[in-house]
Protein backbone atom coordinates (compact mmCIF):
# COMPACT_ATOMS: atom_id res chain seq x y z
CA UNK A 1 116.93 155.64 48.09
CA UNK A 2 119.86 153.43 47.56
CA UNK A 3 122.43 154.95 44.70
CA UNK A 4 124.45 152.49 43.62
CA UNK A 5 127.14 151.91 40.28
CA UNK A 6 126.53 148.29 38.97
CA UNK A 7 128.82 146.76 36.73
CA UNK A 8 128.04 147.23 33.05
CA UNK A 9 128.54 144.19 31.38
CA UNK A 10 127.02 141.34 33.25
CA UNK A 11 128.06 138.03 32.69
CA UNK A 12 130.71 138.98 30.18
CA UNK A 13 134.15 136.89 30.39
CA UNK A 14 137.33 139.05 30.76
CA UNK A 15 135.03 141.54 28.44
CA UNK A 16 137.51 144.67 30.03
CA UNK A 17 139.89 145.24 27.76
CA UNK A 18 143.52 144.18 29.46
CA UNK A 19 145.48 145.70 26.71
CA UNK A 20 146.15 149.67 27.35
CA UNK A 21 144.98 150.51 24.20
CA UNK A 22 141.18 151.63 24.78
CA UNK A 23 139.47 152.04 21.31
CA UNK A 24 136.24 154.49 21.80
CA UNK A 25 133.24 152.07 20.54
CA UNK A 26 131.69 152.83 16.96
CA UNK A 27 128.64 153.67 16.83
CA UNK A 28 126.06 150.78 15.02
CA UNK A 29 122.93 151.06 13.03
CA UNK A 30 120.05 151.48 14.74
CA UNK A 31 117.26 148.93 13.83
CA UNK A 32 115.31 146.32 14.73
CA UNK A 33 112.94 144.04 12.08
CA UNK A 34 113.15 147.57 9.76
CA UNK A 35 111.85 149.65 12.75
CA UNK A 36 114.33 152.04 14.00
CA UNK A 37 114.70 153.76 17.49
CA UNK A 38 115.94 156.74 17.10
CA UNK A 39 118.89 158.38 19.34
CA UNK A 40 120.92 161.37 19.36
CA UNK A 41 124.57 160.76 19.73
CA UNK A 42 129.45 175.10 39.75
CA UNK A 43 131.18 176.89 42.60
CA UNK A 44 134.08 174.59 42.44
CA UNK A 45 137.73 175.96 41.91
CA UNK A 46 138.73 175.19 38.56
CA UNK A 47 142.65 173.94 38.49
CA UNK A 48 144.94 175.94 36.04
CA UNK A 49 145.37 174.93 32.00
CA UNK A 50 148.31 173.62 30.48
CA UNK A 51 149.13 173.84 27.02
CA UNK A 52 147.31 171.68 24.59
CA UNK A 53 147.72 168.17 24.02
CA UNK A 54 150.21 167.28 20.99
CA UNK A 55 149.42 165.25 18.22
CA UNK A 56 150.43 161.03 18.81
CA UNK A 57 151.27 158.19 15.97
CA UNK A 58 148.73 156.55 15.33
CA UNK A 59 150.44 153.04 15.30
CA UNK A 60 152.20 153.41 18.59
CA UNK A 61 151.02 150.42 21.07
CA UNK A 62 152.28 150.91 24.66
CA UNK A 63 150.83 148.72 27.54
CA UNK A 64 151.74 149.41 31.34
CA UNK A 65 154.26 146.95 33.13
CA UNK A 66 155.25 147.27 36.75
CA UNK A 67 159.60 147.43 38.02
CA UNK A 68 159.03 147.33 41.61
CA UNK A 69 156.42 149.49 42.79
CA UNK A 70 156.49 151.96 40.24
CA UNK A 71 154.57 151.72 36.72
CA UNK A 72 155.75 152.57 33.22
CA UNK A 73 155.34 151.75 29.72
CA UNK A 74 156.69 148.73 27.49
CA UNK A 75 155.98 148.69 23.71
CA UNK A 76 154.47 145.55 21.94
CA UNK A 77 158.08 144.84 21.05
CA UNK A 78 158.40 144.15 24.65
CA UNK A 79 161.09 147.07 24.70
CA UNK A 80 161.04 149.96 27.69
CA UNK A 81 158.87 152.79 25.69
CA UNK A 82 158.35 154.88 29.19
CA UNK A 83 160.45 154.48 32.29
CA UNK A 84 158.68 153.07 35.37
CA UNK A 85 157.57 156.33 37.42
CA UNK A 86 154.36 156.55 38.54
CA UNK A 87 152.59 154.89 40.98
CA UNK A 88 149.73 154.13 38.73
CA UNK A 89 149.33 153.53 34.91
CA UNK A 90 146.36 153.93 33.52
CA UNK A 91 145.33 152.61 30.02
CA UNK A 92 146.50 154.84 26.87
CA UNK A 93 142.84 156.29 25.29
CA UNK A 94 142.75 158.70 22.06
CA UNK A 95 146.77 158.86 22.70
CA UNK A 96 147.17 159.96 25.99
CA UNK A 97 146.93 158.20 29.76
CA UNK A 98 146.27 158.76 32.81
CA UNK A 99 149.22 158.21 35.23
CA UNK A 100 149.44 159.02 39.06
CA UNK A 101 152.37 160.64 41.14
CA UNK A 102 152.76 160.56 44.77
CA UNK A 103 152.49 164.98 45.74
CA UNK A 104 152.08 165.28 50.01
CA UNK A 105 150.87 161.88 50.69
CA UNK A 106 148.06 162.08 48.44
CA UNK A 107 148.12 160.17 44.98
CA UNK A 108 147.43 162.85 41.69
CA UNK A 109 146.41 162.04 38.53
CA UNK A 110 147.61 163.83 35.56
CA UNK A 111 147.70 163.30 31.69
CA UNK A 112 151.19 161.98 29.63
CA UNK A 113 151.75 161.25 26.30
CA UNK A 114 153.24 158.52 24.12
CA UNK A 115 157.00 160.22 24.81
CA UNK A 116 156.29 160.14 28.94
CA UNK A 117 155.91 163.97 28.85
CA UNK A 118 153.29 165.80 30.91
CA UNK A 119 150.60 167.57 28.98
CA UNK A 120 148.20 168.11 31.65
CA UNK A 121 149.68 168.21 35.18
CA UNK A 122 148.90 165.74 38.35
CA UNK A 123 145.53 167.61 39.60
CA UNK A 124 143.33 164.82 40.42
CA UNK A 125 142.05 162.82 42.86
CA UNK A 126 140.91 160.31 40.27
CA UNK A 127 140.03 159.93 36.76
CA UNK A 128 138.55 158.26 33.63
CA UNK A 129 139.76 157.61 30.04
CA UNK A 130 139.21 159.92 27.38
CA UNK A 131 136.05 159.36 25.01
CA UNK A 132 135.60 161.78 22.40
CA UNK A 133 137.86 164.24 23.35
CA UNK A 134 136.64 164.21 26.79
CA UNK A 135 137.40 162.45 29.93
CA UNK A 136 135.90 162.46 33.96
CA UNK A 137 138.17 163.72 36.56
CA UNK A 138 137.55 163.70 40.27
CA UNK A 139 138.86 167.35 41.80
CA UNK A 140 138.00 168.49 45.39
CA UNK A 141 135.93 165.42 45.58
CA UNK A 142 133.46 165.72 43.08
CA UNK A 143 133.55 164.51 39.41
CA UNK A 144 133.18 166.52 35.90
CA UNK A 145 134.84 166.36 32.86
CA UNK A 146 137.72 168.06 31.19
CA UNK A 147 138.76 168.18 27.01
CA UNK A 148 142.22 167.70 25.50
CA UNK A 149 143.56 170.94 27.35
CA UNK A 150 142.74 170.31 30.31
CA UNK A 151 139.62 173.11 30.79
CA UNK A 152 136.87 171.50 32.48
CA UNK A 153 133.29 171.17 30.01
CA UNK A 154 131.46 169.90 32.88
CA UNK A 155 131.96 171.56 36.14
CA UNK A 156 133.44 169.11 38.99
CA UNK A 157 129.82 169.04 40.65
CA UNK A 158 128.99 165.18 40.51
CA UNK A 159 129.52 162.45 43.07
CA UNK A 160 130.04 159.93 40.17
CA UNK A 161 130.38 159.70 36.71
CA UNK A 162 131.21 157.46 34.11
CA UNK A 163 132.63 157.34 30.47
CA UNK A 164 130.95 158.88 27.43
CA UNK A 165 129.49 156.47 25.33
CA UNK A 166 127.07 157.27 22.37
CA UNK A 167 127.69 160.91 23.48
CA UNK A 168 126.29 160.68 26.51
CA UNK A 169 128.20 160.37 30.13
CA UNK A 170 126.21 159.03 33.32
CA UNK A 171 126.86 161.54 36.14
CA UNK A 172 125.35 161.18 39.88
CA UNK A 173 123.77 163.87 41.64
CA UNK A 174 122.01 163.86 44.93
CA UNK A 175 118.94 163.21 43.09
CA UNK A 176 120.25 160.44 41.09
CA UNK A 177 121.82 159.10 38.07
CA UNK A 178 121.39 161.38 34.71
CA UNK A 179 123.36 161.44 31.40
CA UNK A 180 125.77 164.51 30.39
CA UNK A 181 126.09 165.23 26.70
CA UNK A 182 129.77 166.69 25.25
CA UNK A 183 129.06 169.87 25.21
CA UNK A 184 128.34 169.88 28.90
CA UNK A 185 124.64 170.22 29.03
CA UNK A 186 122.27 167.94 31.47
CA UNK A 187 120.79 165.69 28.17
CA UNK A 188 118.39 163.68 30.83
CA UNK A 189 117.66 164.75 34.18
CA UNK A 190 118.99 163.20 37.47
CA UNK A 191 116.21 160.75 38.38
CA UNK A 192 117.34 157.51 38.26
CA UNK A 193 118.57 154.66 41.09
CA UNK A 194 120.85 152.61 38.68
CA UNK A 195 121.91 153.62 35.20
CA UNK A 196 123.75 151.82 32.52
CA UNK A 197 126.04 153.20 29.67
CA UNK A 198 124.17 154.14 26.29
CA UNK A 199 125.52 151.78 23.53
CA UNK A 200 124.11 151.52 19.91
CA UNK A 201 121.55 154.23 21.32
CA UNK A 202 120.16 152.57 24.12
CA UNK A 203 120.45 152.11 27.95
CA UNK A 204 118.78 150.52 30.61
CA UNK A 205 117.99 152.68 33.93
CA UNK A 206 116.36 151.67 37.23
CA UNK A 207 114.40 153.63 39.85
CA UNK A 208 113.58 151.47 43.18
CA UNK A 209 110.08 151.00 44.20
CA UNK A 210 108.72 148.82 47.31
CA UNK A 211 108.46 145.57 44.91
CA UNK A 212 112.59 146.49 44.21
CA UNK A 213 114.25 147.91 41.62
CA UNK A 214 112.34 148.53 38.05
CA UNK A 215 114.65 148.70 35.03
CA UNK A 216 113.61 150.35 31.78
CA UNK A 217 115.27 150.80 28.88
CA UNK A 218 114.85 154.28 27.47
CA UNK A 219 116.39 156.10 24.34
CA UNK A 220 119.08 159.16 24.21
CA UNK A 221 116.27 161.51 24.49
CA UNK A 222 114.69 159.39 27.59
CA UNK A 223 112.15 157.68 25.87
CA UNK A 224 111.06 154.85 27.27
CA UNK A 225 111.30 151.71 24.88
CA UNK A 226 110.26 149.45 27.51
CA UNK A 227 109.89 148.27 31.07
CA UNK A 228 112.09 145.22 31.43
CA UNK A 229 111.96 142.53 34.42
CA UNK A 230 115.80 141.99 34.62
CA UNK A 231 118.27 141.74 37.88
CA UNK A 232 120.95 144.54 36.64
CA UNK A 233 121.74 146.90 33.95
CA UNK A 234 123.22 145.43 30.56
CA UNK A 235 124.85 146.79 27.37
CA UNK A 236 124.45 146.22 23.85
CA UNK A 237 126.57 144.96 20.90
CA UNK A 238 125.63 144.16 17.76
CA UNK A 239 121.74 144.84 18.76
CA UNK A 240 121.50 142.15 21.52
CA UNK A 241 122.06 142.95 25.31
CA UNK A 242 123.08 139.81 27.32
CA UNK A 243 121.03 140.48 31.11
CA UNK A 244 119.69 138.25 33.81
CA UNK A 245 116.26 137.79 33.80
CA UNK A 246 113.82 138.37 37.13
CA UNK A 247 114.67 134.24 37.58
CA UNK A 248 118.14 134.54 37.63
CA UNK A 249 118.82 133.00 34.04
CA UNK A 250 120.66 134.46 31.45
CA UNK A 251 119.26 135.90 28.17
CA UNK A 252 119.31 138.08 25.20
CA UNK A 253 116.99 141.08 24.82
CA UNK A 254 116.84 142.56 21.21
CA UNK A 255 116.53 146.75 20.51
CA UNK A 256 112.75 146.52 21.70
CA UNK A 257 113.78 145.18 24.69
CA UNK A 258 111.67 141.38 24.19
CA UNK A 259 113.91 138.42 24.55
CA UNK A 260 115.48 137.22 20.96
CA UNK A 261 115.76 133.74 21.69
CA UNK A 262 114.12 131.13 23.38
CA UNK A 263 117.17 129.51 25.60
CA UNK A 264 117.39 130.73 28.67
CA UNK A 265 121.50 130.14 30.00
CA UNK A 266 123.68 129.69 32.93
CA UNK A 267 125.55 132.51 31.64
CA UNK A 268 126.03 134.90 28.82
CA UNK A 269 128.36 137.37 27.98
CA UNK A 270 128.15 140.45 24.83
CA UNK A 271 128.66 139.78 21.25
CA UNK A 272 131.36 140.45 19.36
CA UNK A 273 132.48 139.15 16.14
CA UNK A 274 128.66 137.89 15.42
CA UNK A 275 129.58 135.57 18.35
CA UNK A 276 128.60 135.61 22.02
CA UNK A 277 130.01 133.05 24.89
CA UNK A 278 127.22 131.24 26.85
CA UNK A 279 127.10 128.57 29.23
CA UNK A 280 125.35 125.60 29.87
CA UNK A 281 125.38 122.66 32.22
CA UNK A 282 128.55 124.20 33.62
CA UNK A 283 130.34 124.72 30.23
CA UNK A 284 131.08 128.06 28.25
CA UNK A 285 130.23 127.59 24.20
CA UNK A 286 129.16 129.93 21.65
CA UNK A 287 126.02 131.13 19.78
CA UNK A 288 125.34 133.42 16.98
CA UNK A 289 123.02 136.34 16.58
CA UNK A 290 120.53 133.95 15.72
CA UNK A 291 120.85 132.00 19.03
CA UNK A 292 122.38 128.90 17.04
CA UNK A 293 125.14 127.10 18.82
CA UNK A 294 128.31 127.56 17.09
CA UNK A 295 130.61 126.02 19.66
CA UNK A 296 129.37 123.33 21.37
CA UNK A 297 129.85 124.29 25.33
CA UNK A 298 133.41 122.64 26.01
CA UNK A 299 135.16 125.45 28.29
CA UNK A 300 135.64 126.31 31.78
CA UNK A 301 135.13 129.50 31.18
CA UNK A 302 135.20 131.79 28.20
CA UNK A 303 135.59 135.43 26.76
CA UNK A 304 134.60 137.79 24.12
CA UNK A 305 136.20 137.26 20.47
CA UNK A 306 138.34 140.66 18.99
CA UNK A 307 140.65 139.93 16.13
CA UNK A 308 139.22 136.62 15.48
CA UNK A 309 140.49 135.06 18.88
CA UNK A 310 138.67 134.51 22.12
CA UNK A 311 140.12 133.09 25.09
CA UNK A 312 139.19 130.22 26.66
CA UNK A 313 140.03 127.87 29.86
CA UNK A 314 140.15 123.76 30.20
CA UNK A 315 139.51 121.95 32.77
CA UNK A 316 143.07 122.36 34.30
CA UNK A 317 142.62 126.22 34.72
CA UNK A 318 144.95 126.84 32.03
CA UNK A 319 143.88 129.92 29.20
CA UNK A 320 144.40 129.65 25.35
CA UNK A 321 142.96 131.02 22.43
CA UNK A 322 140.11 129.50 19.85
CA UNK A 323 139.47 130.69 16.70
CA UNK A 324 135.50 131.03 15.31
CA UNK A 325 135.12 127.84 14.41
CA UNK A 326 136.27 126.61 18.04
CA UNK A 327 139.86 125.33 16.81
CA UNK A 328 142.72 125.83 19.54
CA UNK A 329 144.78 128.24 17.70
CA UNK A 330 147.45 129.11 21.34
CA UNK A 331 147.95 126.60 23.37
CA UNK A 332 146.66 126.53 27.20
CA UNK A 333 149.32 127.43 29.14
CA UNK A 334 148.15 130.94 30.86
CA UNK A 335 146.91 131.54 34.32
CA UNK A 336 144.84 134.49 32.95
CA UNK A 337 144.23 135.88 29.16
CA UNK A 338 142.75 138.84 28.25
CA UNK A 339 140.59 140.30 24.71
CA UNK A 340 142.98 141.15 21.78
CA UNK A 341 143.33 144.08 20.33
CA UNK A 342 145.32 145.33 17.39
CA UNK A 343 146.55 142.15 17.38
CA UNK A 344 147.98 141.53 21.05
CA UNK A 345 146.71 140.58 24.56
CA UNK A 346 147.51 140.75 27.75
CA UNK A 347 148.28 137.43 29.54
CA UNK A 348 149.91 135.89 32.99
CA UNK A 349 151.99 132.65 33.26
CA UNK A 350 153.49 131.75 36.31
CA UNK A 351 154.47 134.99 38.10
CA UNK A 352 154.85 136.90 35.11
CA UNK A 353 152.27 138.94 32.87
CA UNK A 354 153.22 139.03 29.31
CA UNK A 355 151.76 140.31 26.10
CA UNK A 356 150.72 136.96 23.02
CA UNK A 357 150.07 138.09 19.54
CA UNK A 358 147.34 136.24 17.02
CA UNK A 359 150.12 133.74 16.11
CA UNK A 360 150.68 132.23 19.60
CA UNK A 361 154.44 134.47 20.22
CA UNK A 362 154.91 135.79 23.45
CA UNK A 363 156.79 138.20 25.06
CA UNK A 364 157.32 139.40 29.13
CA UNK A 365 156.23 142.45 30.15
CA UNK A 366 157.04 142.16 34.03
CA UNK A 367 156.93 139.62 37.38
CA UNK A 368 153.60 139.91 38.88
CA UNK A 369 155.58 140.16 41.93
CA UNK A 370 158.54 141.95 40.79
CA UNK A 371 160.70 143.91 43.99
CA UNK A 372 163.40 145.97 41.60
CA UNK A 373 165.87 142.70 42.82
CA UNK A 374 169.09 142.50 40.25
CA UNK A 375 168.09 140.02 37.08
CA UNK A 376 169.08 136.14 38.25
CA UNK A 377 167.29 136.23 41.49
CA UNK A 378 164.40 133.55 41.83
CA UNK A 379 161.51 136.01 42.73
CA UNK A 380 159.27 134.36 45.49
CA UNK A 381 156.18 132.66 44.39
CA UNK A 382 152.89 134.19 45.06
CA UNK A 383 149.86 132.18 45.92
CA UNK A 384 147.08 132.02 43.55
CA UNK A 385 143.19 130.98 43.84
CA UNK A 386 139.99 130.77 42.01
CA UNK A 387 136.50 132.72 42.27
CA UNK A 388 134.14 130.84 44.02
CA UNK A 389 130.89 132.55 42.99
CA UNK A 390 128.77 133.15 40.04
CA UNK A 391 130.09 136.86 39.85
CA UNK A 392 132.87 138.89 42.14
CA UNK A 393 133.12 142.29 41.69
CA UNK A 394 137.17 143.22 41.81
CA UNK A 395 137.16 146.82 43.11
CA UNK A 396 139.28 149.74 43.06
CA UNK A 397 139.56 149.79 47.39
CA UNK A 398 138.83 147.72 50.02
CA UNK A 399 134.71 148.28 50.07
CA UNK A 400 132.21 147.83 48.78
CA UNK A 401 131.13 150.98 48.18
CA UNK A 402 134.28 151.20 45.73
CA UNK A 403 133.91 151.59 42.10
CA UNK A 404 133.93 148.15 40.41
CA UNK A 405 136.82 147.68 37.74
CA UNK A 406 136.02 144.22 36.75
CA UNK A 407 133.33 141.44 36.88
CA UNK A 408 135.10 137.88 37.29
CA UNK A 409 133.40 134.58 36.94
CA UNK A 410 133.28 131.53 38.91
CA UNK A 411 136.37 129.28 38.35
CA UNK A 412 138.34 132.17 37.09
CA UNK A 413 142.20 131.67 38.31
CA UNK A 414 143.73 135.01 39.92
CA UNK A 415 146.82 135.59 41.46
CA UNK A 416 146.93 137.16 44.78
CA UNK A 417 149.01 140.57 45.62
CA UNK A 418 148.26 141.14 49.65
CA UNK A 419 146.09 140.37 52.07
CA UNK A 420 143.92 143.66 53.27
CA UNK A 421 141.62 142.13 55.94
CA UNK A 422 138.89 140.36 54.63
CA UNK A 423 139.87 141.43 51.04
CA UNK A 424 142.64 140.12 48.81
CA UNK A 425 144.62 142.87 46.21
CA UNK A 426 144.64 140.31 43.08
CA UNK A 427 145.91 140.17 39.75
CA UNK A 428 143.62 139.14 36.77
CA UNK A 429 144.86 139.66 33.20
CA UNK A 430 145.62 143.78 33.15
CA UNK A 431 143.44 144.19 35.88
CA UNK A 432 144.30 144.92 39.71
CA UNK A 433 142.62 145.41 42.27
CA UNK A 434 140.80 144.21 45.63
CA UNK A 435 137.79 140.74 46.43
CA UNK A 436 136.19 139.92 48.59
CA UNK A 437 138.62 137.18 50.59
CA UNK A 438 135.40 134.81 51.26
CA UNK A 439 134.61 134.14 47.79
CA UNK A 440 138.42 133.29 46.53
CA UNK A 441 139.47 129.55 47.29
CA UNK A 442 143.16 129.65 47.28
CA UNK A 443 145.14 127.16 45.43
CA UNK A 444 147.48 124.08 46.92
């Protein structure tokens, strides 16, 4: 049977977070019309522990940038927090990152702090972020999980795994997909073809039959709440799950799994902020959690709201920001924009990425295609182009058997890195990483 890792949120606009701050998802109420489903939150070598993880400030935002081909850390200030070094930068998660160093032509991952310093040495061959204390780590080629010192919880015995969410972590075994819990214990057996992230208590799973692939969506203790006709897995927010129906249209299902409204869309992304970016006839608006049009569909394109801002594209290609009653609130003028968070975002303009607070102030982070060439010198352009399908998957390698980092939409604006055969290494908001070269029309 086929095991594949589909994207988790389908249809959402720029709903990755670009910023490097990662904030762990709260958990919601469970209900639905007063009726609540309920859900409960190997041989391997095992590398050596360091010392445990110091404390971090709370209020400290730091957000990679790039000198060169090295990574580091800039402050929201815009000032040099942690000296370009590494050859990857990972988002900052619960205080810490993930950062990679080049050890006998093999890239390591290991764990930093706010100050730069190592806490957990470069042992890995890949990693996660950390989620309640915990985070998956790739060692000798197989995936578990380790806590804040570094000792693994759950053995490195998986051939994927994902995130916790809810509590739960999916992990891949030979016989399937399963969920983890934190203390390490199998909390639903590998059985599944396709498996989704639990969010608000729920997940949808799929196991692959001759008719194709049957989703479900089941509870934390694998209850089934329903069997669901639907083309991928979703994820809920704020009780609704946007999902593709068997037709190809976009919709909402509600906790029980039973469409909430009647309009079927072009596209749909998650809620946030009691608001949830749709499209129709070509155009991105917004609805409410009572499928009510809020924004009348206006946009090129469209993402989630966070901090009462959502960014949105014109019909030029250029990126500002709306407020929730659909006012412009920062000017278009962005090639990409991504989510805020505590009160910044990531964003691109010409061939620099930048970070934009609530009020419309920017500030530079680094050249998109910056070479470590003394200040005054006029960096070379790079080309750019625009997604040319309903939804490209931008993945971490050159295949596509790579793990997906992003979903992009069509008419989304990228800028382009290399060229890697048939695949372009492109740019989009925080995000890096390789299309497909057929669906990416470049620009004049």
């Amino acid at each position: 049977m086929r095991r594949t890792r589909r994207r988790l949120s389908v249809g959402a606009i720029y709903l990755a977070a670009f910023l490097a701050v990662v904030i762990a998802a709260a958990g919601f109420a469970l209900f639905y019309g007063g009726n609540n489903i309920e859900g409960s939150a190997a041989d391997q070598a095992t590398p050596p522990v360091t010392s445990p993880l110091p404390e971090q400030e709370a209020d400290v935002l730091l957000v990679p940038y790039r000198a060169g081909s090295v990574w580091g850390y800039k402050s929201n200030t815009g000032e040099i927090s942690i000296e370009a070094q590494f050859t990857d930068a990972r988002a900052f998660s619960e205080g810490y990152a993930f950062v990679s160093v080049a050890q006998n032509g093999a890239t390591v991952y290991g764990v930093i702090d706010a100050s730069g310093a190592w806490v957990i040495d470069p042992l890995y061959q890949d990693a996660g972020a950390f989620s309640g204390g915990l985070a998956p780590v790739k060692y000798n080629d197989r995936w578990g999980f380790i806590n804040a010192t570094g000792e693994f919880v759950v053995d490195p015995t998986y051939e994927d795994a994902g995130n916790f969410c809810d509590g739960l972590a999916r992990v891949l075994s030979s016989e399937g997909w399963g969920y983890v819990d934190t203390a390490g214990a199998l909390a639903v057996e590998n059985q599944y073809d396709e498996a989704g992230d639990f969010s608000e208590g729920l997940a949808f799973v799929g196991t692959e039959g001759t008719g194709g692939t049957q989703y479900y969506l089941i509870t934390s203790q694998n209850e089934t709440v329903a069997p669901v006709s639907i083309r991928g897995v979703g994820v809920y927010a704020e009780n609704f799950a946007a999902v593709q129906n068997a037709d190809g249209g976009w919709i909402f299902l509600n906790r029980r799994g039973q469409q909430a409204f009647d309009t079927v869309f072009d596209g749909a992304g998650s809620f946030s902020e009691g608001l949830a970016a749709v499209q129709v006839d070509g155009l991105w608006g917004y609805v409410n959690t009572e499928g009510q049009t809020v924004i009348e569909p206006q946009f090129a394109a469209a993402g989630a709201f966070a901090n009462g801002r959502a960014p949105v594209q014109n019909a030029e290609g250029l990126w500002g920001y709306i407020d929730n009653i659909g006012s412009v609130v920062v000017d278009y003028q962005y090639l990409s924009a991504g989510e805020f968070s505590e009160g910044y975002a990531v964003v691109t303009r010409n061939v620099e990425c930048g970070l934009v607070d609530v009020y419309g102030n920017y500030k530079t982070l680094y050249l998109l295609d910056s070479t470590g060439e003394p200040d005054g010198e006029e960096p070379e352009a790079q080309r750019t182009g625009t997604v040319n399908a309903s939804s490209l998957n931008v993945r971490e390698k050159p295949s596509t058997d790579a793990e997906v980092l992003e979903q992009l939409e069509d008419g989304e604006t990228v800028t382009i890195l290399e060229e890697d055969g048939d695949w372009y290494l492109i740019q989009s908001g925080d995000t890096t990483g390789y299309v497909s070269a057929e669906y990416i029309e470049l620009s004049e």
